[in-house]
C-alpha atoms as a PDB file:
ATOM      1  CA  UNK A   1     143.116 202.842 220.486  1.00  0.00           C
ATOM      2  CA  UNK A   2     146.821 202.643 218.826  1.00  0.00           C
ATOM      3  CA  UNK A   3     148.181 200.068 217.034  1.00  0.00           C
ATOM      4  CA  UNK A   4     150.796 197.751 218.664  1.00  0.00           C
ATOM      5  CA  UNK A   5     153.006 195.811 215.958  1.00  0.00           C
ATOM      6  CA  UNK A   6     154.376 193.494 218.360  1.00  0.00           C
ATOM      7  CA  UNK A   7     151.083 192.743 220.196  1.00  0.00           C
ATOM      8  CA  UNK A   8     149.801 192.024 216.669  1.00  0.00           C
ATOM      9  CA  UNK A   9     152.578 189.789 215.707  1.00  0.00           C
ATOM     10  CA  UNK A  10     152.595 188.067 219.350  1.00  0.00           C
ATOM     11  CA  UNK A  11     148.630 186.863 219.020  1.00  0.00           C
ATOM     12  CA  UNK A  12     149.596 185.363 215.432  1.00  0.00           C
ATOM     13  CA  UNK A  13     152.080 183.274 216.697  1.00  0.00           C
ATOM     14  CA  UNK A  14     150.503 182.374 219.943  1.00  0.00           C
ATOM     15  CA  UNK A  15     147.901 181.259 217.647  1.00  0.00           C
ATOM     16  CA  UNK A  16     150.042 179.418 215.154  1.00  0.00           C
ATOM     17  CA  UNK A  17     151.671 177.179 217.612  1.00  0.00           C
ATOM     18  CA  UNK A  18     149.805 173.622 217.570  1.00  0.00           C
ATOM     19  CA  UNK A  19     148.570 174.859 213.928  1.00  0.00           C
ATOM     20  CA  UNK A  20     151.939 174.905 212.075  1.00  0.00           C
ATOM     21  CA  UNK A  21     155.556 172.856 212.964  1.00  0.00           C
ATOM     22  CA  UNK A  22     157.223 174.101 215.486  1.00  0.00           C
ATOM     23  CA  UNK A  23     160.254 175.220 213.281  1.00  0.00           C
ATOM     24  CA  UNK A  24     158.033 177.648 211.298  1.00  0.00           C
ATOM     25  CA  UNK A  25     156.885 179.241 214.358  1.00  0.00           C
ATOM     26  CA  UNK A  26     160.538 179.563 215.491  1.00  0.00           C
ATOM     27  CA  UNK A  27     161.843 180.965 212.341  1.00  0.00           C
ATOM     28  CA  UNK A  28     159.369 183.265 211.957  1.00  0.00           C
ATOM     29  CA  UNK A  29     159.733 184.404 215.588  1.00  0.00           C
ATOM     30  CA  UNK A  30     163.237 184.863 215.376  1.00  0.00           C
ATOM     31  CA  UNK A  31     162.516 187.037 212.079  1.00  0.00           C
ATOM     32  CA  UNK A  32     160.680 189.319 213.957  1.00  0.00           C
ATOM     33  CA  UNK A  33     163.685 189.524 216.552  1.00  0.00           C
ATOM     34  CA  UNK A  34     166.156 190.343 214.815  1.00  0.00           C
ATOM     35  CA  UNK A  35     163.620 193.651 213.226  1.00  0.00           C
ATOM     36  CA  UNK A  36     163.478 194.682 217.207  1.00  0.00           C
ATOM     37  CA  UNK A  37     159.700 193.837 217.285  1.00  0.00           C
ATOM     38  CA  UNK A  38     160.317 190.924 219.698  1.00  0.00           C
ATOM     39  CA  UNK A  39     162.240 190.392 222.256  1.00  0.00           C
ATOM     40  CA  UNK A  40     164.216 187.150 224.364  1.00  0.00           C
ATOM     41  CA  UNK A  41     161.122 187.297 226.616  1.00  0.00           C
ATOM     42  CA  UNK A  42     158.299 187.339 223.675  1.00  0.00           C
ATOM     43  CA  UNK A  43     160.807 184.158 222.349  1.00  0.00           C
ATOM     44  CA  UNK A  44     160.491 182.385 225.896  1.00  0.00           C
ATOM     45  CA  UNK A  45     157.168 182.903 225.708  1.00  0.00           C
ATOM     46  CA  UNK A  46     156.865 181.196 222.489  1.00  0.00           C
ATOM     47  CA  UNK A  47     159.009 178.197 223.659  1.00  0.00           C
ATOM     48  CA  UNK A  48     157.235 177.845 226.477  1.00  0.00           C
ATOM     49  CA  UNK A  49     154.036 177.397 224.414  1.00  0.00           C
ATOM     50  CA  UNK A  50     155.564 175.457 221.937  1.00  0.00           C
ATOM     51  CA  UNK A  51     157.019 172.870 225.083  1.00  0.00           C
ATOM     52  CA  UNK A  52     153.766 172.999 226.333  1.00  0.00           C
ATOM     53  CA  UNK A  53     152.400 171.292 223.637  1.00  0.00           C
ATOM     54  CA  UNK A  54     154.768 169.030 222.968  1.00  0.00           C
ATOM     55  CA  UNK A  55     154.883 167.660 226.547  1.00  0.00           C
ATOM     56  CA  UNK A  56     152.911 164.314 226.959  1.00  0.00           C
ATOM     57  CA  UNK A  57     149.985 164.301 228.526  1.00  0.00           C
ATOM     58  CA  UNK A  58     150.383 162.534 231.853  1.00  0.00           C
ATOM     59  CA  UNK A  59     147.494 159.447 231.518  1.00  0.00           C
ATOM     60  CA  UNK A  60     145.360 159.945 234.653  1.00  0.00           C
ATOM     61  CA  UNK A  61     145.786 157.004 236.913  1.00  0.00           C
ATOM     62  CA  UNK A  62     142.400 154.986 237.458  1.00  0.00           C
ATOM     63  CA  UNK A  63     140.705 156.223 240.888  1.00  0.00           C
ATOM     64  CA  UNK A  64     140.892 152.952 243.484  1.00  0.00           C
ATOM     65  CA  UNK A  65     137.448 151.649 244.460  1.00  0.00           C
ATOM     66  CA  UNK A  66     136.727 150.946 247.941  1.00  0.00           C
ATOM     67  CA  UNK A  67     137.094 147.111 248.537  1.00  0.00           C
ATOM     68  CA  UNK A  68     133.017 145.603 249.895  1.00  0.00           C
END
């Protein structure tokens, strides 16, 4: 089994977004970009994750009784 760099940094940063602001996940992201570890798609990835949580959750509407 080999190591892969950018696998390695990719399951960090999945696993730092919710636990640290969004900004440090970007910058840190982008870091690792600009060394040619990541690329735009391993960024989308992260942005989609990060809008993910950051979307509201969508209250769930109260299920209608049947009138007697």
């Amino acid at each position: 089994m080999s190591f892969s760099l950018h696998d390695f940094i990719m399951a960090g940063l999945r696993d730092a977004v919710g636990q640290l602001p969004d900004y440090k996940v970007i910058m840190n992201a982008t870091g690792w970009y600009e060394k040619n570890v990541l690329t735009e798609a391993d960024l989308a990835e992260l942005q989609v994750l990060i809008d993910e949580k950051n979307s509201p959750e969508e209250p769930e509407e109260p299920e209608e009784e049947p009138e007697p």
